[in-house]
Protein backbone atom coordinates (compact mmCIF):
# COMPACT_ATOMS: atom_id res chain seq x y z
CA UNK A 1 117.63 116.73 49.97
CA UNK A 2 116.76 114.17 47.07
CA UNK A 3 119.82 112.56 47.41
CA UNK A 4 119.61 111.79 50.86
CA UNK A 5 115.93 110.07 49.66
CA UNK A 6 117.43 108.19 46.93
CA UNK A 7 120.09 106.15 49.69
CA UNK A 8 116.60 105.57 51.63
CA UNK A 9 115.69 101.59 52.16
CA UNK A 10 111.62 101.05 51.37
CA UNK A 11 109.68 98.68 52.35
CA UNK A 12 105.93 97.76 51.32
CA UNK A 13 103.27 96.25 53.49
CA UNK A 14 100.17 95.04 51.34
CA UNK A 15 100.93 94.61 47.58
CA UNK A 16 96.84 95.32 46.91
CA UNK A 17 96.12 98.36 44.18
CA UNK A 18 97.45 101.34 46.13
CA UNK A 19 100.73 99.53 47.47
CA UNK A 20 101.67 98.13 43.51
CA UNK A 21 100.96 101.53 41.87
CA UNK A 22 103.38 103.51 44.29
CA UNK A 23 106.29 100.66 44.94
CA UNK A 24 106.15 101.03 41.18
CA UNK A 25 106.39 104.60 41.14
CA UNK A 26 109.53 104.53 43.61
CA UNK A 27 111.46 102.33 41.47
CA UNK A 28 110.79 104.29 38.42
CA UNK A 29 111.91 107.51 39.74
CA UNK A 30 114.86 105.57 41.04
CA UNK A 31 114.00 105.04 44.67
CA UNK A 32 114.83 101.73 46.13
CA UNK A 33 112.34 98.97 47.21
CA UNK A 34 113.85 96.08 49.50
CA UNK A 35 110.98 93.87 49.86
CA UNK A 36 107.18 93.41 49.71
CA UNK A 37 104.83 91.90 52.46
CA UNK A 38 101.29 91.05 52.04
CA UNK A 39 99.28 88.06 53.38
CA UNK A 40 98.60 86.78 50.09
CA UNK A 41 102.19 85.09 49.27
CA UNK A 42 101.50 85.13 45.52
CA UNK A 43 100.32 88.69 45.30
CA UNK A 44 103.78 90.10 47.08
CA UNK A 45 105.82 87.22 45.23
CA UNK A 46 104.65 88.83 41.58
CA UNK A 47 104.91 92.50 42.92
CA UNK A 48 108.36 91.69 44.41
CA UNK A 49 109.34 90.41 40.64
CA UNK A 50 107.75 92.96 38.90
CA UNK A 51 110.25 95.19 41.14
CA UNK A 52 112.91 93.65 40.01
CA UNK A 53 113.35 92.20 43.57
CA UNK A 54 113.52 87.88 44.51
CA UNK A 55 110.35 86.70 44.65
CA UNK A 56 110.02 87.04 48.45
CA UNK A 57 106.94 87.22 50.44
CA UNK A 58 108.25 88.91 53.71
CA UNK A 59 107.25 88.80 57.62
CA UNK A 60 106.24 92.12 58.53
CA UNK A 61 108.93 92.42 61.18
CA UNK A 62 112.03 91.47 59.06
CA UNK A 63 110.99 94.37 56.49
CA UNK A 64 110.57 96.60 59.37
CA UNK A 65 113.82 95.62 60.90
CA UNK A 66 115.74 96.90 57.36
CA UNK A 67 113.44 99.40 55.94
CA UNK A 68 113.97 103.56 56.49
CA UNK A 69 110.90 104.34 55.56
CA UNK A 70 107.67 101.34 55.90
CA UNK A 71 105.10 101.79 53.78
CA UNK A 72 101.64 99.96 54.96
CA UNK A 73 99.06 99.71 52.32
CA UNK A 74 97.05 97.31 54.24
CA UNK A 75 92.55 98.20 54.72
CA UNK A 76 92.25 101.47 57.33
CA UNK A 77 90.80 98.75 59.70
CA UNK A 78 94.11 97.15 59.77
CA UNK A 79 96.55 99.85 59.52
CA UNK A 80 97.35 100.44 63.77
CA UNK A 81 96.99 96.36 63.64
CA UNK A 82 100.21 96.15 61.41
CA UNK A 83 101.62 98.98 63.07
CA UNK A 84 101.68 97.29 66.55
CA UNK A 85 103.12 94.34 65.49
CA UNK A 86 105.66 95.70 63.89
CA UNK A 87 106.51 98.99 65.98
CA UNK A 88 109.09 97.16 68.34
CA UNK A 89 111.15 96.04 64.96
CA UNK A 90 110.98 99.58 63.28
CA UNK A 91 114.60 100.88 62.95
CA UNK A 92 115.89 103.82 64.96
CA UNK A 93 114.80 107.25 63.17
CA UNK A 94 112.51 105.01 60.52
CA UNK A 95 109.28 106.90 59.80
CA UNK A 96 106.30 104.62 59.29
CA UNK A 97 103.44 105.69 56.34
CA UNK A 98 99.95 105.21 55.48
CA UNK A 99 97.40 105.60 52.77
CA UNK A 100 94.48 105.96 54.47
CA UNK A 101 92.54 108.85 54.13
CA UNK A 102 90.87 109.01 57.36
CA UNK A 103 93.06 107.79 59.83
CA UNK A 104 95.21 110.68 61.86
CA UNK A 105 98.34 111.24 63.68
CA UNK A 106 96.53 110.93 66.70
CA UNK A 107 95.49 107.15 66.32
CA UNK A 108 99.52 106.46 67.22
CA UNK A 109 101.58 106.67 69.82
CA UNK A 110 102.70 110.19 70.84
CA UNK A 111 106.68 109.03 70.00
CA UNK A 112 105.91 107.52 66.58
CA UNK A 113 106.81 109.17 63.27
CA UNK A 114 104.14 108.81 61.14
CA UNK A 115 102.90 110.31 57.37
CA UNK A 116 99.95 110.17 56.07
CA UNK A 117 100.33 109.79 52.36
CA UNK A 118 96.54 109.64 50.97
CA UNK A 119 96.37 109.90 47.25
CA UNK A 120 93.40 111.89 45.64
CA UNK A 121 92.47 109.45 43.28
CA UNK A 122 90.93 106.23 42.88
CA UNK A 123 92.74 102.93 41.76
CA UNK A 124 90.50 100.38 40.29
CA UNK A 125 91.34 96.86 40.42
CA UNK A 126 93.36 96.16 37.28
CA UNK A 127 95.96 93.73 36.32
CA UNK A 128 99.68 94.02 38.52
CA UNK A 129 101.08 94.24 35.23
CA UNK A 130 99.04 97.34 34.21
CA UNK A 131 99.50 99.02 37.70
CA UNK A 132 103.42 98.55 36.98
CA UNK A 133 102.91 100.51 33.59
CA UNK A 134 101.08 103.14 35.92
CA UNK A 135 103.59 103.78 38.13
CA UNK A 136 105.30 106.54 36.06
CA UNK A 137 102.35 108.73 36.27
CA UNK A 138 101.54 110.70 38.86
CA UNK A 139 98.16 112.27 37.44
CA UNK A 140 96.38 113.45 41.24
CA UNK A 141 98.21 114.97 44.04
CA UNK A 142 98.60 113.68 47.23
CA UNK A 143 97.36 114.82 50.99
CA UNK A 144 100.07 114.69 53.49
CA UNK A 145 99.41 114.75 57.27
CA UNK A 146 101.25 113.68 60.63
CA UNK A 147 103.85 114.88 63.16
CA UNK A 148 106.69 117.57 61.69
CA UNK A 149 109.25 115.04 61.46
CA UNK A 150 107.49 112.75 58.91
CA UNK A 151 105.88 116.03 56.99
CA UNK A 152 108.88 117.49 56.21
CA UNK A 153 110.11 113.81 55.18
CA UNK A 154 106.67 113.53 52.84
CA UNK A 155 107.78 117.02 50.86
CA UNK A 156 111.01 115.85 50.28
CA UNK A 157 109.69 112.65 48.95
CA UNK A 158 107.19 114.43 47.01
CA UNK A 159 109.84 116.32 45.85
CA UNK A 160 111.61 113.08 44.64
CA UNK A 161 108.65 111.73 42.51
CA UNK A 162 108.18 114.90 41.03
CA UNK A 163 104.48 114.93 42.84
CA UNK A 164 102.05 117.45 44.43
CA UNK A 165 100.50 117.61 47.27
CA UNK A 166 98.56 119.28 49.86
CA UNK A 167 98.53 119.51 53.56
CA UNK A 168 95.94 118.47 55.82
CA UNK A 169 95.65 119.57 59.65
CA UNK A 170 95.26 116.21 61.30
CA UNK A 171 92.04 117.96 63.18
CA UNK A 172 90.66 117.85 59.78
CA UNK A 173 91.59 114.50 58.78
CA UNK A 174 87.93 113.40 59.23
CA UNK A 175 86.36 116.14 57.81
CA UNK A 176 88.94 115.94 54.76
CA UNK A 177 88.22 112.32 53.82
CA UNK A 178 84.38 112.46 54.46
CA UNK A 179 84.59 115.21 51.49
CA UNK A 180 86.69 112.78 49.15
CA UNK A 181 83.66 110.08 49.71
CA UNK A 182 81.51 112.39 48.55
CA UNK A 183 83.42 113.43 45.81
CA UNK A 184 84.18 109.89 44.71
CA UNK A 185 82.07 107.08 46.16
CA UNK A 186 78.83 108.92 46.19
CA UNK A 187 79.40 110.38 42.75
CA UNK A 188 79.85 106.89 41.81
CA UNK A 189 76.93 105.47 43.54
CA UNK A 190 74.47 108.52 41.77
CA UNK A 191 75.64 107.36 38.72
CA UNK A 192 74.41 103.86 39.16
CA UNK A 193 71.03 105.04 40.14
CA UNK A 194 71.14 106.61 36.73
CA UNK A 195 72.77 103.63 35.07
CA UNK A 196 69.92 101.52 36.87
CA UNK A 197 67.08 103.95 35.66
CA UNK A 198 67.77 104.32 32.23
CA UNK A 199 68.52 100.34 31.96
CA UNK A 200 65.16 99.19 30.25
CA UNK A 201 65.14 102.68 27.75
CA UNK A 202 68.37 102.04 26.01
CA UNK A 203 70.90 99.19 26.04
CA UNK A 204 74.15 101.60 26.31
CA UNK A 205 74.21 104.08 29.52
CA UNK A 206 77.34 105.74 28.00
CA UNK A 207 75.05 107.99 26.69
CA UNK A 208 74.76 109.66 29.77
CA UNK A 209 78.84 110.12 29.53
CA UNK A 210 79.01 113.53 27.55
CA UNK A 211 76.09 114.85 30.07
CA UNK A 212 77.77 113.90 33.19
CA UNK A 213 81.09 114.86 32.13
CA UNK A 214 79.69 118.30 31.32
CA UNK A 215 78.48 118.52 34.72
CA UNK A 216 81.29 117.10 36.38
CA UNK A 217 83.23 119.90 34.02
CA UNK A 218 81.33 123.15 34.90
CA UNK A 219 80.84 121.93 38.38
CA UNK A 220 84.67 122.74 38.99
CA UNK A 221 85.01 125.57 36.10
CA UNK A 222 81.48 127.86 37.17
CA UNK A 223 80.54 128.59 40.41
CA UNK A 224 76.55 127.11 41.42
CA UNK A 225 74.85 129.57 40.17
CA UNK A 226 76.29 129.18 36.45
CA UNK A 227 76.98 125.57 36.82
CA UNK A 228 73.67 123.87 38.14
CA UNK A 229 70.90 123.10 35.98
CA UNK A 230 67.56 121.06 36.12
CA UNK A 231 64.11 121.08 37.37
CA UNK A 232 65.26 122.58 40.74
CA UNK A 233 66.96 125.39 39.54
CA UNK A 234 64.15 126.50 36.89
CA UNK A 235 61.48 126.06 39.65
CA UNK A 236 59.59 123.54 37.62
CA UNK A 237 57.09 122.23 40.34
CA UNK A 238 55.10 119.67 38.18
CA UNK A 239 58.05 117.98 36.76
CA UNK A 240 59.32 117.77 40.40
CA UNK A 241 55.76 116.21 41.07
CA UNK A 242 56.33 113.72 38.09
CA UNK A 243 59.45 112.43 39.45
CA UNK A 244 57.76 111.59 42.97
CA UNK A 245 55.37 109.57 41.69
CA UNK A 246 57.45 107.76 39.53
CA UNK A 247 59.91 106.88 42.46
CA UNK A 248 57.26 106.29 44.53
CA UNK A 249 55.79 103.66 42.40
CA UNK A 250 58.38 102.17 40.75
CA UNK A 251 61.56 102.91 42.37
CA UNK A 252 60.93 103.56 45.93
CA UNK A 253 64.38 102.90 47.22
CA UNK A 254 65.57 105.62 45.81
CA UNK A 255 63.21 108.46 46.59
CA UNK A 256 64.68 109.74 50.15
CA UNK A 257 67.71 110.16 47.75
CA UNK A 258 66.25 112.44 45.42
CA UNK A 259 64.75 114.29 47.76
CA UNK A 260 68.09 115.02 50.04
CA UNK A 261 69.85 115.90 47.07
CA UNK A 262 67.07 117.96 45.80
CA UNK A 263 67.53 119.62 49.39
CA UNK A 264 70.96 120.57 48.53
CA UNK A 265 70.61 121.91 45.23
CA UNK A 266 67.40 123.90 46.93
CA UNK A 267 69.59 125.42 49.85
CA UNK A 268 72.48 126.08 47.68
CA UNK A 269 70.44 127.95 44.79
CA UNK A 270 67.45 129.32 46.75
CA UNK A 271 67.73 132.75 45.97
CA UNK A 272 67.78 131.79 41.90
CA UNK A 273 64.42 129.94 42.09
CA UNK A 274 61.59 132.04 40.84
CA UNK A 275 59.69 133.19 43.94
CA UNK A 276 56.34 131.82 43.70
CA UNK A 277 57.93 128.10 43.37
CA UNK A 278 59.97 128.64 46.32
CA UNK A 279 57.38 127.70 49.00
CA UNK A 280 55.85 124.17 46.97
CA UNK A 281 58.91 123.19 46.17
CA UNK A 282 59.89 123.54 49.83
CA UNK A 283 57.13 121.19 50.40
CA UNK A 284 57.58 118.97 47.61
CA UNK A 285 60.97 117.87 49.07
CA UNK A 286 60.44 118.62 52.34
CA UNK A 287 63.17 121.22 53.03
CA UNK A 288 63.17 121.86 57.06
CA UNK A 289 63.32 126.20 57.31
C-alpha cells in the first residue's frame, strides 16, 4: 500500500503555514512534491526551493493537470473557489484534499473525490525556513473526512507519514470544528483577557504559565469534578460579587464573558456547590433554570 503512495505525484496549492509544514513533511518521509502554487509568486518560489524543486510559481491548472493527489491549502473561504477552477484539469482518478476543518464532503460535487485532511494543531506564523525544520514532526493527529474513495486513500497516506488520525462523519464536520475553536481560539482569547488584566500588576504575564498549564493539565487528566477549581466551585458568593463590580467598573467589556463562563462551570459542577450558595449564585450570574 505505501509503495503505491510513494510513486504518487503531489501537488500544493497555497504555500501559507499549513501548506509549507506538510509539503515538507511529504518530502521528508520520501513522498514526492512536483510543484507549488500560491498567489504570492515569492512565497511558492522559496517553498518550491526549499523542496528541492525549480523555483516555480505554478497556475493552478497545470499542477492539477500532473498531480495524483492536489493538495489546496488556500483560506476555507476559498477552498470550492480553487476547486472550480481547477476541477475540469484534475487528472482521471486524482483525489483532491483540504485542510479545512469545517468544510464537508457535501460542499462538492457528488462525483468528486475529496479528503478532508484537518490537522489538530495550530501553526503559528514562523519563518519558511523553520516550518521546513518542522516538517519531520508529526506531534498532533489528524481528522480525516470525505467520500470512501479518498478515506481509504487518507489512511494509507497516514500510514506513509507514520501519522494518526481520527475519523469524522461529515454530518459532524460542523459540530467537530466548532469544538476545536473552542479548544484553541477561545482558549487563546481567555488568556488574553488574563494577559490584559494582570498588565498594570506585574510586567511579565508568564507567571500565569505554570497556573494555566496546570489547568490545561488536569483538565484532560481528572474528570470536572477533580479538575475545576475557583470561586464557583467553592460557592464563594462575595468573591463572585467582588469580581462584578470590578468588571463592571473597570472592565466592562468583559463581564457578559465571565458570567457565560461562570454559567458553564455552574451547570457542569452544580451538584458540588454547597447548597445554600446554589440559589445567589444562580442569580449572581444569571443562570436561566
Amino acid at each position: 500500500m505505501i509503495e503505491t503512495i510513494r510513486n504518487k505525484r503531489f501537488g500544493l496549492i497555497g504555500a501559507g503555514r499549513v501548506g509549507s509544514f506538510f509539503a515538507a513533511l511529504l518530502k521528508k518521509k520520501g513522498l514526492r512534491v512536483v510543484g507549488v502554487s500560491d498567489i504570492n509568486e515569492k512565497r511558492a518560489v522559496q517553498l518550491s526551493r526549499l523542496l528541492g524543486l525549480k523555483g516555480k510559481n505554478w497556475r493552478s491548472r497545470d499542477l492539477a493537470e500532473i498531480s495524483d493527489v492536489l493538495f489546496c491549502a488556500t483560506p476555507d473561504d476559498v477552498i470550492i473557489e480553487v476547486y472550480e477552477e481547477i476541477k475540469d484539469y484534475l487528472k482521471p482518478g486524482a483525489i483532491f484534499c483540504h485542510f479545512s476543518g469545517s468544510l464537508s464532503r457535501n460542499a462538492f460535487p457528488p462525483q468528486a473525490a475529496v479528503l478532508s485532511l484537518h490537522p489538530i494543531y495550530t501553526l503559528t506564523k514562523r519563518d519558511r525556513r523553520e516550518i521546513w525544520k518542522k516538517g519531520e514532526e508529526i506531534e498532533f493527529p489528524f481528522a480525516l473526512e470525505g467520500d470512501e474513495r479518498a478515506i481509504n486513500f487518507g489512511k494509507r497516506l497516514m500510514k506513509a507519514i507514520g501519522g494518526n488520525y481520527i475519523l469524522i462523519p461529515t454530518e459532524k464536520k460542523e459540530i467537530y470544528h466548532l469544538a476545536c475553536v473552542f479548544a484553541s481560539n477561545f482558549l487563546w482569547s481567555t488568556l488574553r483577557v488574563a494577559f490584559h488584566l494582570i498588565q498594570d500588576i506585574v510586567d511579565d504575564y508568564h507567571i500565569l504559565l505554570p497556573l494555566a498549564s496546570a489547568s490545561l493539565n488536569n483538565t484532560f487528566s481528572y474528570p470536572p469534578k477533580l479538575s475545576a477549581t475557583g470561586p464557583i466551585v467553592r460557592g464563594d458568593k462575595e468573591t463572585i460579587k467582588k469580581h462584578i463590580r470590578v468588571l463592571k467598573e473597570r472592565f466592562p467589556q468583559y463581564l457578559s464573558l465571565y458570567k457565560s463562563l461562570s454559567q458553564v462551570i455552574f451547570r457542569l459542577l452544580k451538584e458540588e456547590i454547597p447548597a445554600e450558595a446554589r440559589r445567589e449564585m444562580e442569580r449572581l450570574i444569571h443562570v436561566t433554570r
